[in-house]
PDB file of N, CA and C in Angstrom:
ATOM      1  N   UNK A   1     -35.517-172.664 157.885  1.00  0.00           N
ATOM      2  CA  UNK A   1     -35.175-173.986 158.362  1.00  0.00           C
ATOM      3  C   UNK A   1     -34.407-173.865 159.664  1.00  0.00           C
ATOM      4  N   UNK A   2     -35.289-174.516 160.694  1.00  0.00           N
ATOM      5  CA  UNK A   2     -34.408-174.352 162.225  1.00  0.00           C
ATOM      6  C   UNK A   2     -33.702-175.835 161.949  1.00  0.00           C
ATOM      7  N   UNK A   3     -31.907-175.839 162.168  1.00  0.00           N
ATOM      8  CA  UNK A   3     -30.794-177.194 162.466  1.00  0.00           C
ATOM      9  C   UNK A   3     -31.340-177.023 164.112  1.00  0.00           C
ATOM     10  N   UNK A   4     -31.271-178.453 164.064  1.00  0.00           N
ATOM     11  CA  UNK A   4     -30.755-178.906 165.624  1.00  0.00           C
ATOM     12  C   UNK A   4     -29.988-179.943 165.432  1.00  0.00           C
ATOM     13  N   UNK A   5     -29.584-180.434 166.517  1.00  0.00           N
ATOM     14  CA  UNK A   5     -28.418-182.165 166.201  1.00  0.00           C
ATOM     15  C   UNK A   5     -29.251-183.075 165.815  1.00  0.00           C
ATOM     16  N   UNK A   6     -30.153-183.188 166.364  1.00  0.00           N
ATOM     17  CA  UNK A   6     -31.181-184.631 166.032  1.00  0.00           C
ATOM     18  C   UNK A   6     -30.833-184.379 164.346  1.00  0.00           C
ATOM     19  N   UNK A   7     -31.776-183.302 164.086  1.00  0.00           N
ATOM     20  CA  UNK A   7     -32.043-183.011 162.314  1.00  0.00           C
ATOM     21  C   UNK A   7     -30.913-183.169 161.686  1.00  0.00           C
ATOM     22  N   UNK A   8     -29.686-182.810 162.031  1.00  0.00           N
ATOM     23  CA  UNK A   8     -28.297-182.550 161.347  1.00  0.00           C
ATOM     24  C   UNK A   8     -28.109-183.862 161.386  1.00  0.00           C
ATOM     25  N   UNK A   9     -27.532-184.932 162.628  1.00  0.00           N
ATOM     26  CA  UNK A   9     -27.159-186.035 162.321  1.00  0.00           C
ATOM     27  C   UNK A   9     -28.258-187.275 161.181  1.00  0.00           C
ATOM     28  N   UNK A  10     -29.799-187.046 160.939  1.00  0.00           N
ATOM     29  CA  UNK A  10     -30.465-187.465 160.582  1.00  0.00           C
ATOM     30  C   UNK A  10     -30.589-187.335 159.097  1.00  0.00           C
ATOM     31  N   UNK A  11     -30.088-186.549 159.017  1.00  0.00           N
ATOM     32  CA  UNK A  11     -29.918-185.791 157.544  1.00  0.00           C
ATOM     33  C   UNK A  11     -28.680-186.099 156.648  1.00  0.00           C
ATOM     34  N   UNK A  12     -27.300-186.346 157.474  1.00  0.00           N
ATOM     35  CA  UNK A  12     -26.008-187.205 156.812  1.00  0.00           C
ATOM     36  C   UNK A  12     -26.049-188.860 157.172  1.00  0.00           C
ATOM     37  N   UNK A  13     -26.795-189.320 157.497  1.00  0.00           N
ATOM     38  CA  UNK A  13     -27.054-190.827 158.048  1.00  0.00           C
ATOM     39  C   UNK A  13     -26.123-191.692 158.650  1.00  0.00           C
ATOM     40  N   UNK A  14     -26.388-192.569 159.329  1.00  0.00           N
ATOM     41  CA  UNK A  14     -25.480-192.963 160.499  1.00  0.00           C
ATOM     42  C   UNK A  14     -24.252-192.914 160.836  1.00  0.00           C
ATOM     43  N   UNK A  15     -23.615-193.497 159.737  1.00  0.00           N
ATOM     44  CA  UNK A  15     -22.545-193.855 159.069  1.00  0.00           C
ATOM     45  C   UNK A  15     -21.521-192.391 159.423  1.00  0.00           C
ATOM     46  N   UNK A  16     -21.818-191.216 158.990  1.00  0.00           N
ATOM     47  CA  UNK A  16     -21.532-189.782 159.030  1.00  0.00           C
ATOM     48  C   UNK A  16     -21.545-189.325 160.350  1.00  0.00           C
ATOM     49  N   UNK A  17     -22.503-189.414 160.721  1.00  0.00           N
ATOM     50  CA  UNK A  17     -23.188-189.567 162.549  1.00  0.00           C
ATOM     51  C   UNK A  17     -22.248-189.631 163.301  1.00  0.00           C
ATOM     52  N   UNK A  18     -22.025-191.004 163.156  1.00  0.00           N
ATOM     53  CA  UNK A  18     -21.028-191.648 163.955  1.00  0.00           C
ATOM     54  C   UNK A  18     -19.439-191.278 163.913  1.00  0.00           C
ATOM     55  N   UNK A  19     -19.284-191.132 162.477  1.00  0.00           N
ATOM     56  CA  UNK A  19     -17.974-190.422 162.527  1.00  0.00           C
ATOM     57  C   UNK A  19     -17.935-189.208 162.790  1.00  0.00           C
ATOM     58  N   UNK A  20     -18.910-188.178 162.708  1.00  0.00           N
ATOM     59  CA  UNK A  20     -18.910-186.718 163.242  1.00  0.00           C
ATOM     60  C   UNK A  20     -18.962-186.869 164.318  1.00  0.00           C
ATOM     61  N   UNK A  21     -19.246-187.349 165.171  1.00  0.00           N
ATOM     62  CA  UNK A  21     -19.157-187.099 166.678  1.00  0.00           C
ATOM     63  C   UNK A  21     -17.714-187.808 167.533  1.00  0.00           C
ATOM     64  N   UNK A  22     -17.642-189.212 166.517  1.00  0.00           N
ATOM     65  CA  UNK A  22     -16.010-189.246 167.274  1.00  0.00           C
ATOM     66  C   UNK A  22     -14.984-188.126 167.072  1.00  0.00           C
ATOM     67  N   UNK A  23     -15.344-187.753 165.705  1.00  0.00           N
ATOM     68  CA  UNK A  23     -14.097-186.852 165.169  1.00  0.00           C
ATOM     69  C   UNK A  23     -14.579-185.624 166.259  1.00  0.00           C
ATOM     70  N   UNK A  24     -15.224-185.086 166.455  1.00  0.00           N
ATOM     71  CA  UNK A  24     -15.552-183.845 167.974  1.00  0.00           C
ATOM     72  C   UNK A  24     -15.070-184.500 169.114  1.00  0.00           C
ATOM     73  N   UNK A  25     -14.806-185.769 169.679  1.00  0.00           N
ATOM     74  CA  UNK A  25     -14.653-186.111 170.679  1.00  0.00           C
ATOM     75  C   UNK A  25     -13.199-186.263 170.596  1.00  0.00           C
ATOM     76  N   UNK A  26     -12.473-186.276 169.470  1.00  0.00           N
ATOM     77  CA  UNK A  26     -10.902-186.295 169.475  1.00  0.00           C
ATOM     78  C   UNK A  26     -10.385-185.431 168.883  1.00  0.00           C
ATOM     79  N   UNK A  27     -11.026-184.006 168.651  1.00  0.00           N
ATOM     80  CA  UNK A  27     -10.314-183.038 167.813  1.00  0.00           C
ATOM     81  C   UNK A  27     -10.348-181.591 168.665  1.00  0.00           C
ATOM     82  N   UNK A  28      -9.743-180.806 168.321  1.00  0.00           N
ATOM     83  CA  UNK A  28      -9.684-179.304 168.978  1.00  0.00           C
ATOM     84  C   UNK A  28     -10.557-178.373 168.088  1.00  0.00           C
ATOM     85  N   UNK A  29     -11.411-177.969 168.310  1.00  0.00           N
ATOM     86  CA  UNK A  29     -12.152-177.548 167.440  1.00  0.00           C
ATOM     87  C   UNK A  29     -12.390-175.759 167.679  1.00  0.00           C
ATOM     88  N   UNK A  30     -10.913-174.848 167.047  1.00  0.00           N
ATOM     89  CA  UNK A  30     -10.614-173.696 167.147  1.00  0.00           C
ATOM     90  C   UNK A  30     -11.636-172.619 166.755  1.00  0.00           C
ATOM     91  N   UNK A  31     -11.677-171.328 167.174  1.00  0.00           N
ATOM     92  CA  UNK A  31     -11.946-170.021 165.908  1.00  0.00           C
ATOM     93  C   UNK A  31     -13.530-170.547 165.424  1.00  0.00           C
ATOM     94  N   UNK A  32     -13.765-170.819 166.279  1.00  0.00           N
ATOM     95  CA  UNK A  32     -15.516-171.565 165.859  1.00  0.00           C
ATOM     96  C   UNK A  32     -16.156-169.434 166.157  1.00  0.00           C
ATOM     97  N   UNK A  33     -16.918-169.207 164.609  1.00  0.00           N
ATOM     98  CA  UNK A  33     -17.617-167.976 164.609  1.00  0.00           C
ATOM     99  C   UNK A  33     -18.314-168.445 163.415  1.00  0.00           C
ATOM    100  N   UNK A  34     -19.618-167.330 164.159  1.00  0.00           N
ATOM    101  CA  UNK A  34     -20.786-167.333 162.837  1.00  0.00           C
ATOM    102  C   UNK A  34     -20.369-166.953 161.650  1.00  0.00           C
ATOM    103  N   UNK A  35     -20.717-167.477 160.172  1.00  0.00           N
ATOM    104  CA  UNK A  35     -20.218-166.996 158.906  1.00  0.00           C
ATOM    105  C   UNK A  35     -21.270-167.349 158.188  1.00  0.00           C
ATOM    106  N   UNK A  36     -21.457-166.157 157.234  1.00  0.00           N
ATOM    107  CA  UNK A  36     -22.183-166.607 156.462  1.00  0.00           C
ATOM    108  C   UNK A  36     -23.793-167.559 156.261  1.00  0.00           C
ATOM    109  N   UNK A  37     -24.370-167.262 157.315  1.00  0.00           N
ATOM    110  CA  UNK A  37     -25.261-168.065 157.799  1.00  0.00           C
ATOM    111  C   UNK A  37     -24.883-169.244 158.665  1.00  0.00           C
ATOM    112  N   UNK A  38     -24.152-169.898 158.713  1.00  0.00           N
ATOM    113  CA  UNK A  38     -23.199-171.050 159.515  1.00  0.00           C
ATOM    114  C   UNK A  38     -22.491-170.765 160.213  1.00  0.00           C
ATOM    115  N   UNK A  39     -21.613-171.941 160.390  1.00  0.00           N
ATOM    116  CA  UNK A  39     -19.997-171.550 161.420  1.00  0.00           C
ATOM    117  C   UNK A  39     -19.046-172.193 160.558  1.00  0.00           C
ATOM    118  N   UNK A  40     -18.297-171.706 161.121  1.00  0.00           N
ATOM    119  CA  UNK A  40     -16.540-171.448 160.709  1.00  0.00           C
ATOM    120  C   UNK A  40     -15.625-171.654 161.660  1.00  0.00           C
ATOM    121  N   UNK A  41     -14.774-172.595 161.188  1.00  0.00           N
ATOM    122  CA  UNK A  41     -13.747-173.088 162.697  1.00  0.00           C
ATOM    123  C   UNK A  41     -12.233-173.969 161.654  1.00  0.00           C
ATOM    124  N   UNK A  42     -11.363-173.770 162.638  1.00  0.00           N
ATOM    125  CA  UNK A  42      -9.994-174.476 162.163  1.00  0.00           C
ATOM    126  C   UNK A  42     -10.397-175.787 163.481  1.00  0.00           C
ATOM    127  N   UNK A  43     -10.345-176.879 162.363  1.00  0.00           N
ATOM    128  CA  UNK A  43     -10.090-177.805 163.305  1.00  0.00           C
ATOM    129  C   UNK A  43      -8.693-178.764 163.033  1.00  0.00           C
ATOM    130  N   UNK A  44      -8.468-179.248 164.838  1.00  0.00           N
ATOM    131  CA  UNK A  44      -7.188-179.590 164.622  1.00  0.00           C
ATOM    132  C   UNK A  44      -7.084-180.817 165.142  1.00  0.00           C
ATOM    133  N   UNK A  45      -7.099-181.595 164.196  1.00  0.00           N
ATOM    134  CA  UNK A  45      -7.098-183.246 163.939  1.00  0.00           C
ATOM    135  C   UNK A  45      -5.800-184.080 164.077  1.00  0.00           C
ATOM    136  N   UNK A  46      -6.055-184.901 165.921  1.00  0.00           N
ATOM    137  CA  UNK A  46      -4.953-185.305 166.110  1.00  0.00           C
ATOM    138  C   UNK A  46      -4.269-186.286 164.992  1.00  0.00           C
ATOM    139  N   UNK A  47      -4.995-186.769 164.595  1.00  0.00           N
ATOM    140  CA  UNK A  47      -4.538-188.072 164.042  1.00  0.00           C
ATOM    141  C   UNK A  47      -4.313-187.733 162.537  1.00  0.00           C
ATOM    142  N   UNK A  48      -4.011-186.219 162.136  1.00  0.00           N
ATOM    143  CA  UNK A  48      -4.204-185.901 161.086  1.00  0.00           C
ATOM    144  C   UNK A  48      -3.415-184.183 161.044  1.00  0.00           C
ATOM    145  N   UNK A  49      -4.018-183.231 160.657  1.00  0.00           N
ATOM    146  CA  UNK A  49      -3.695-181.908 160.331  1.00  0.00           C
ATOM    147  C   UNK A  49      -4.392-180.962 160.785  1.00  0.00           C
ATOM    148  N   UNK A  50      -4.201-179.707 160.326  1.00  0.00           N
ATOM    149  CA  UNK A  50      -5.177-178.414 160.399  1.00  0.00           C
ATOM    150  C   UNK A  50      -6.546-178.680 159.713  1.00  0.00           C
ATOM    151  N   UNK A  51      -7.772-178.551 159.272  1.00  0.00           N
ATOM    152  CA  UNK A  51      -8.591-178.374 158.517  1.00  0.00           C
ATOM    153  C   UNK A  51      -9.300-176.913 158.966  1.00  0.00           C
ATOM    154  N   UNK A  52      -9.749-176.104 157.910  1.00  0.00           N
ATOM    155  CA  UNK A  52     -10.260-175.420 158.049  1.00  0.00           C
ATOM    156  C   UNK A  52     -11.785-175.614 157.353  1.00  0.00           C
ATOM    157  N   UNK A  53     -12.777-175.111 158.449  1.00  0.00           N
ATOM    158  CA  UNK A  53     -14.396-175.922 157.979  1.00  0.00           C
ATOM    159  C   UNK A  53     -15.200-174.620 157.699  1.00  0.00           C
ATOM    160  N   UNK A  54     -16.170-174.702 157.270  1.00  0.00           N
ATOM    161  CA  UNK A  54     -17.280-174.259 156.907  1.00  0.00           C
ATOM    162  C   UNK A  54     -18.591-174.658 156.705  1.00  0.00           C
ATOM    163  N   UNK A  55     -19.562-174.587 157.229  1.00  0.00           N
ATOM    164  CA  UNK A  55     -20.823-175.675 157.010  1.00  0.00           C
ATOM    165  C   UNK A  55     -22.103-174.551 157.988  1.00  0.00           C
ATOM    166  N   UNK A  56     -23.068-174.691 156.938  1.00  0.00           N
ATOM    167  CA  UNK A  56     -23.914-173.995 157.138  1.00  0.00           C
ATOM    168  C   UNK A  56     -25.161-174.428 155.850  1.00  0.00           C
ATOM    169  N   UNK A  57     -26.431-173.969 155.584  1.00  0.00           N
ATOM    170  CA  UNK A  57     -27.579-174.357 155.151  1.00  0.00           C
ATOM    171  C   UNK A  57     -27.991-173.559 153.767  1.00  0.00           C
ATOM    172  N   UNK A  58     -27.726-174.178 152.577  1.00  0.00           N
ATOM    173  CA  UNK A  58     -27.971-173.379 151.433  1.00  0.00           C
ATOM    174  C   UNK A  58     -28.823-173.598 150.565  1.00  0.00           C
ATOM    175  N   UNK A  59     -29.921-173.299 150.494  1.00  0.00           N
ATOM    176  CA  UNK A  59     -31.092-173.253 149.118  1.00  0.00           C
ATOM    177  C   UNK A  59     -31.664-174.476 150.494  1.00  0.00           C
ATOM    178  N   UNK A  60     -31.563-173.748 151.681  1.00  0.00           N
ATOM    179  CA  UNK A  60     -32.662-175.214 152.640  1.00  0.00           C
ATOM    180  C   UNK A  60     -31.649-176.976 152.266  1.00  0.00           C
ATOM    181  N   UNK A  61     -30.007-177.179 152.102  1.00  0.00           N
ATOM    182  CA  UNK A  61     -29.886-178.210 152.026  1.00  0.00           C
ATOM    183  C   UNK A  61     -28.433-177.873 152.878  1.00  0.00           C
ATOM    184  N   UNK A  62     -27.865-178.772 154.309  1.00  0.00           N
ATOM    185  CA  UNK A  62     -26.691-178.888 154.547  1.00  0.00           C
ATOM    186  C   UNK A  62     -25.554-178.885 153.801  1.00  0.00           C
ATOM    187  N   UNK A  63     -25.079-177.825 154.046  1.00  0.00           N
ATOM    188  CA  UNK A  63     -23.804-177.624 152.952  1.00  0.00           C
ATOM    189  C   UNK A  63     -22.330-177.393 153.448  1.00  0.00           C
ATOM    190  N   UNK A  64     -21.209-178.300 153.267  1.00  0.00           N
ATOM    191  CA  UNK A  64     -20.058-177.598 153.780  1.00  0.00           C
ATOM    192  C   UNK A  64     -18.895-177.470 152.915  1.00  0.00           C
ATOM    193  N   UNK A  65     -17.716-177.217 153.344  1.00  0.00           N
ATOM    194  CA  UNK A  65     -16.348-177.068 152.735  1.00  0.00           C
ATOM    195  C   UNK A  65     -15.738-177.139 153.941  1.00  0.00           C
ATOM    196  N   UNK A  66     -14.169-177.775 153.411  1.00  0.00           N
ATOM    197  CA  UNK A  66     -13.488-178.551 154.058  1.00  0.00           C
ATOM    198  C   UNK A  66     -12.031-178.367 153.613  1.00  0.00           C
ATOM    199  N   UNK A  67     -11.291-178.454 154.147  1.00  0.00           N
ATOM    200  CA  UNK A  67      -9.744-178.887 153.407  1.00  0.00           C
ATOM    201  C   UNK A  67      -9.159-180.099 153.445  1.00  0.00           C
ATOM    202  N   UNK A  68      -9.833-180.747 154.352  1.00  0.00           N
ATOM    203  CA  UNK A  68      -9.738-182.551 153.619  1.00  0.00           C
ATOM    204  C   UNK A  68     -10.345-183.229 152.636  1.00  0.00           C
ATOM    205  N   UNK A  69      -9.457-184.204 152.038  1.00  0.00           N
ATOM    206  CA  UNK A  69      -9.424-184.720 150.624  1.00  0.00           C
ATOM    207  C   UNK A  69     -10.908-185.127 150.563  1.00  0.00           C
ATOM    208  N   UNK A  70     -11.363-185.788 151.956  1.00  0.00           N
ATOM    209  CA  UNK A  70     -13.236-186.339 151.898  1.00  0.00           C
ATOM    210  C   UNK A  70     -13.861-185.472 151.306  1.00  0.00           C
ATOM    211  N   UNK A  71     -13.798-184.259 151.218  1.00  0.00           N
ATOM    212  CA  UNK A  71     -14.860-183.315 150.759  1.00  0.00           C
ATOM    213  C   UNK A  71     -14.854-183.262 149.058  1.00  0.00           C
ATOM    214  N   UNK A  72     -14.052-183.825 148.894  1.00  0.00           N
ATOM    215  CA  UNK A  72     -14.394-183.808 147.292  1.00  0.00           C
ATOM    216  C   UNK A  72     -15.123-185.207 147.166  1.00  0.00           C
ATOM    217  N   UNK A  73     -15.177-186.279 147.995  1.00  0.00           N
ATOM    218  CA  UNK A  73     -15.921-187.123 147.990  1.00  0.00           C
ATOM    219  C   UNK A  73     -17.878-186.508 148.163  1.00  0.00           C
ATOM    220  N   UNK A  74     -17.539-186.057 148.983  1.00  0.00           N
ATOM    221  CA  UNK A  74     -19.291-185.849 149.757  1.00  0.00           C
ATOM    222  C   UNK A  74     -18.645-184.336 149.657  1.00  0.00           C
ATOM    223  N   UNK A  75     -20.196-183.743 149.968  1.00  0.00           N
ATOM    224  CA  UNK A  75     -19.900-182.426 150.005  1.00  0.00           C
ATOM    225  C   UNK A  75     -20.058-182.301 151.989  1.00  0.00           C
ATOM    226  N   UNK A  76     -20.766-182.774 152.695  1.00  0.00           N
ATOM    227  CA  UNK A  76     -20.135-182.549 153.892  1.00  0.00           C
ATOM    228  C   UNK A  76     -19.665-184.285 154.421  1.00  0.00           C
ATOM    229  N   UNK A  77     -18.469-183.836 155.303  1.00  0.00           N
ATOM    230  CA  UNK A  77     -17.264-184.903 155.773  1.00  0.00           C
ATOM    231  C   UNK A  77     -17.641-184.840 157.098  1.00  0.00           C
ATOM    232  N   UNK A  78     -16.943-185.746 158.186  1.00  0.00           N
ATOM    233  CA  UNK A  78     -17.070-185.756 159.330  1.00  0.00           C
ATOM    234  C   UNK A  78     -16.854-184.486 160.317  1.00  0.00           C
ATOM    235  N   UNK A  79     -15.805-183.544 159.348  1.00  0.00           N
ATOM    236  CA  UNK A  79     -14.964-182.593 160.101  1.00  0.00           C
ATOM    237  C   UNK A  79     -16.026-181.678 159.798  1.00  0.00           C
ATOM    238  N   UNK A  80     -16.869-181.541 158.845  1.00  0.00           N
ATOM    239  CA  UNK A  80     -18.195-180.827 158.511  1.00  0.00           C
ATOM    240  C   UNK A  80     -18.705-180.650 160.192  1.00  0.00           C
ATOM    241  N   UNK A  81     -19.465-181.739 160.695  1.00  0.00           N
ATOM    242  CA  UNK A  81     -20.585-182.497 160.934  1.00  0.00           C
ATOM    243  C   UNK A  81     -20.318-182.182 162.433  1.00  0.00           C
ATOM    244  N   UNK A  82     -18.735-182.383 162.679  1.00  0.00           N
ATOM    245  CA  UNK A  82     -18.176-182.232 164.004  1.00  0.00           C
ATOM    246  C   UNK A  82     -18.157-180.825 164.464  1.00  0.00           C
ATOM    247  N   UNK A  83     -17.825-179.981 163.211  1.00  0.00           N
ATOM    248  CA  UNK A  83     -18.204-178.338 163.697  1.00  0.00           C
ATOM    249  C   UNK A  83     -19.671-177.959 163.979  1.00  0.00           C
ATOM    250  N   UNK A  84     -20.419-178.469 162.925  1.00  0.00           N
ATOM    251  CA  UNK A  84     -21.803-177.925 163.154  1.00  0.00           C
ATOM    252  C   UNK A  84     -22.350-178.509 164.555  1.00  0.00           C
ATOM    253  N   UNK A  85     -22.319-180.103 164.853  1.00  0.00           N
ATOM    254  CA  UNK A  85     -22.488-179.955 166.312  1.00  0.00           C
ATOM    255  C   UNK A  85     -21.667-179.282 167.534  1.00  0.00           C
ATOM    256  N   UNK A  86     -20.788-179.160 167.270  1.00  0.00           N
ATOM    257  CA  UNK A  86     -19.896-177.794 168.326  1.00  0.00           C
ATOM    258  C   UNK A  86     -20.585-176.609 168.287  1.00  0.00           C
ATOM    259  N   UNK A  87     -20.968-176.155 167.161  1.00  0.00           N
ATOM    260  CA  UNK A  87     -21.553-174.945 166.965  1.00  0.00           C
ATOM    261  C   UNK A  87     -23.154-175.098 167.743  1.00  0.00           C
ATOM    262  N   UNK A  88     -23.726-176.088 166.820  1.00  0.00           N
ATOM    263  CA  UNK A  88     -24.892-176.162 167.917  1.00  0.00           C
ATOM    264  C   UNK A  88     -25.089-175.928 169.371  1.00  0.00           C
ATOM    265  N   UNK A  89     -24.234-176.546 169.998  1.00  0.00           N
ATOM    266  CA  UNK A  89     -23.834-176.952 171.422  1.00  0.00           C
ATOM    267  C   UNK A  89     -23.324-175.807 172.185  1.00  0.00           C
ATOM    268  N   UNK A  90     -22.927-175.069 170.964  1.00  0.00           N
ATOM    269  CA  UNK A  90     -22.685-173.633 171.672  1.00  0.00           C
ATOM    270  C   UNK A  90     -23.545-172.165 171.241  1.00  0.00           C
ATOM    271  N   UNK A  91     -24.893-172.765 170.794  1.00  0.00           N
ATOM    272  CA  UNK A  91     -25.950-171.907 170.912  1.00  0.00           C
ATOM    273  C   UNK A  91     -25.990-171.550 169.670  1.00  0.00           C
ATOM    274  N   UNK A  92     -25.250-171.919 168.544  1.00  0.00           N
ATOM    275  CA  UNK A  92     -24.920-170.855 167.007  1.00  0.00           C
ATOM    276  C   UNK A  92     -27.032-171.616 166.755  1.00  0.00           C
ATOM    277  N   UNK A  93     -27.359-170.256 165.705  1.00  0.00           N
ATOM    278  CA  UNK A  93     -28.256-170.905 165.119  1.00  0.00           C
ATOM    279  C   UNK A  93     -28.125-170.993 163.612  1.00  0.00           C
ATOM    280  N   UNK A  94     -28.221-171.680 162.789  1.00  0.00           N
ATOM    281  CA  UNK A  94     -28.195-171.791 161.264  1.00  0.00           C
ATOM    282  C   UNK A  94     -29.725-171.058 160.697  1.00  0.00           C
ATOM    283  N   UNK A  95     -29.086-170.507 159.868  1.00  0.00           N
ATOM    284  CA  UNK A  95     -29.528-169.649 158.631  1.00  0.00           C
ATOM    285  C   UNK A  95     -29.871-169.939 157.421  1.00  0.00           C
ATOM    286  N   UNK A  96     -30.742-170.529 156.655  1.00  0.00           N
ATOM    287  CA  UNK A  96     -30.168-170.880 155.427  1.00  0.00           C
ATOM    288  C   UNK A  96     -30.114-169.932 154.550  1.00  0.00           C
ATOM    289  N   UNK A  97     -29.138-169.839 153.668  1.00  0.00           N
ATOM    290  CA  UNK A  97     -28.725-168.465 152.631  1.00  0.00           C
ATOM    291  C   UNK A  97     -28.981-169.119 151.426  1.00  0.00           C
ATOM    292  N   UNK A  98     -29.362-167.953 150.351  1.00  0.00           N
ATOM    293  CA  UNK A  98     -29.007-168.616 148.860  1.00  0.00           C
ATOM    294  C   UNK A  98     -28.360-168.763 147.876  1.00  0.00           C
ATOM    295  N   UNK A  99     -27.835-169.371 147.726  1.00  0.00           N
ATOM    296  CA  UNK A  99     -26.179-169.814 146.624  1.00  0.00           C
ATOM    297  C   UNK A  99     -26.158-168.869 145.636  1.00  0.00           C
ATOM    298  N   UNK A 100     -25.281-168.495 145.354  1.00  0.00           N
ATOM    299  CA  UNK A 100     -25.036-167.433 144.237  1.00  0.00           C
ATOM    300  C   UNK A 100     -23.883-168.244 143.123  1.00  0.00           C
ATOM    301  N   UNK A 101     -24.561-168.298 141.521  1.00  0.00           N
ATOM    302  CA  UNK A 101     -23.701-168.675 140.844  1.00  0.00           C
ATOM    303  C   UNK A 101     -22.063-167.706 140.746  1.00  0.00           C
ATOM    304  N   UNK A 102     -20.952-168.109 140.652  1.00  0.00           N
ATOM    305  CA  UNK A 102     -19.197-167.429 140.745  1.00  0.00           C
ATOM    306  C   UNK A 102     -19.854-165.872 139.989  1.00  0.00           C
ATOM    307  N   UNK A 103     -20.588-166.254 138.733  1.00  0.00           N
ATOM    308  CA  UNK A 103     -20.312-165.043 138.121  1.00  0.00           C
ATOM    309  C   UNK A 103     -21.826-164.130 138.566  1.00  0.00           C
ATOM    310  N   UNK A 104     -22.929-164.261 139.502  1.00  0.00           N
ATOM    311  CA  UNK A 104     -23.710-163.454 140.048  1.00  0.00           C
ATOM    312  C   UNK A 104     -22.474-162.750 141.495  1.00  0.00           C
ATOM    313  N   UNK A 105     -23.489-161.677 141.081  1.00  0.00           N
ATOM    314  CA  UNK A 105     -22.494-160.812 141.801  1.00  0.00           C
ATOM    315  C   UNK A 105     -24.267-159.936 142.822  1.00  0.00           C
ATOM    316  N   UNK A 106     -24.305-160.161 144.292  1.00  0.00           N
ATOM    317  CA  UNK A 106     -25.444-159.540 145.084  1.00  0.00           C
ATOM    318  C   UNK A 106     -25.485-158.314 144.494  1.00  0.00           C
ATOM    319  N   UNK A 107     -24.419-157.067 144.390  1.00  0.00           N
ATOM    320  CA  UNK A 107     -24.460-156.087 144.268  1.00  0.00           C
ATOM    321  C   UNK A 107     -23.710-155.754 143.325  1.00  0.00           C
ATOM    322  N   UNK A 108     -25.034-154.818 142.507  1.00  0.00           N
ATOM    323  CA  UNK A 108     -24.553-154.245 140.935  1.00  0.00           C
ATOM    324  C   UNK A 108     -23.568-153.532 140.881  1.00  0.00           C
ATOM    325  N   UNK A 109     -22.509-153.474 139.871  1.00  0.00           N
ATOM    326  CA  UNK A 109     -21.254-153.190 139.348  1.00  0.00           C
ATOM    327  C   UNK A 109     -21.446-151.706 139.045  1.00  0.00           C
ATOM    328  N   UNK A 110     -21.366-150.164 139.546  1.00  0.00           N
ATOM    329  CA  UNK A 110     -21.878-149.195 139.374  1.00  0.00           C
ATOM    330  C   UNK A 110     -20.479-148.192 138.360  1.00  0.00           C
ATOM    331  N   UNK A 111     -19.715-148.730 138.818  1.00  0.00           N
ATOM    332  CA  UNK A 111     -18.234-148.144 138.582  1.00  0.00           C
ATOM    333  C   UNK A 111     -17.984-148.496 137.027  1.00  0.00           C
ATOM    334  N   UNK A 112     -18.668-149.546 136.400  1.00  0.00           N
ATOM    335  CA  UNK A 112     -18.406-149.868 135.339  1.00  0.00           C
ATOM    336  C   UNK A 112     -19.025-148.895 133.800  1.00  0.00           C
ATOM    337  N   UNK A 113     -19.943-147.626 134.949  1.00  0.00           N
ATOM    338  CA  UNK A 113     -21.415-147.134 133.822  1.00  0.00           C
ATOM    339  C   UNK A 113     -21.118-145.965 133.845  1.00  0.00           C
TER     340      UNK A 113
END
């Protein structure tokens, strides 16, 4: 799955849109690096706090984490939405990876045998 902005904003619907891009147009958007298939950034929200973001593409569906309270609402928030277009904008490309249940582990436990 290739993200671009069109697809990304089209995909959280207007409403999201619109607030992801003001929130980029009034925030500092730090420490932006590839992770994990996505990006990763501290953003620093005048009108608000630190957040630290995460948002990137899992099982092929936009996925983020957040340290604002919105994210337990939706799983991606404005502060999502505002990194991934920063990231875009600065060439990152998205990856999509595949979710691993807490207790799958990629690599077998050898130490245990």
């Amino acid at each position: 799955m290739r993200l671009d902005a069109e697809m990304l904003l089209a995909s959280v619907g207007q409403d999201l849109s619109e607030s992801g891009r003001k929130c980029l147009a009034r925030t500092e958007i730090r420490d932006l690096e590839v992770e994990d298939g996505g990006a990763s950034a501290v953003l620093d929200d005048p009108d608000s706090e630190l957040f630290g973001v995460w948002v990137g593409v899992v099982n092929g569906v936009l996925t983020a984490e957040c340290d604002c309270a919105d994210e337990a609402l939706d799983d991606v928030c404005e502060h999502a939405v505002a990194v991934a277009l920063k990231a875009l904008e600065s060439g990152f490309t998205f990856s999509s990876i595949p979710a691993y249940a807490e207790d799958d582990d990629p690599e077998p436990d050898t130490a245990s045998r």
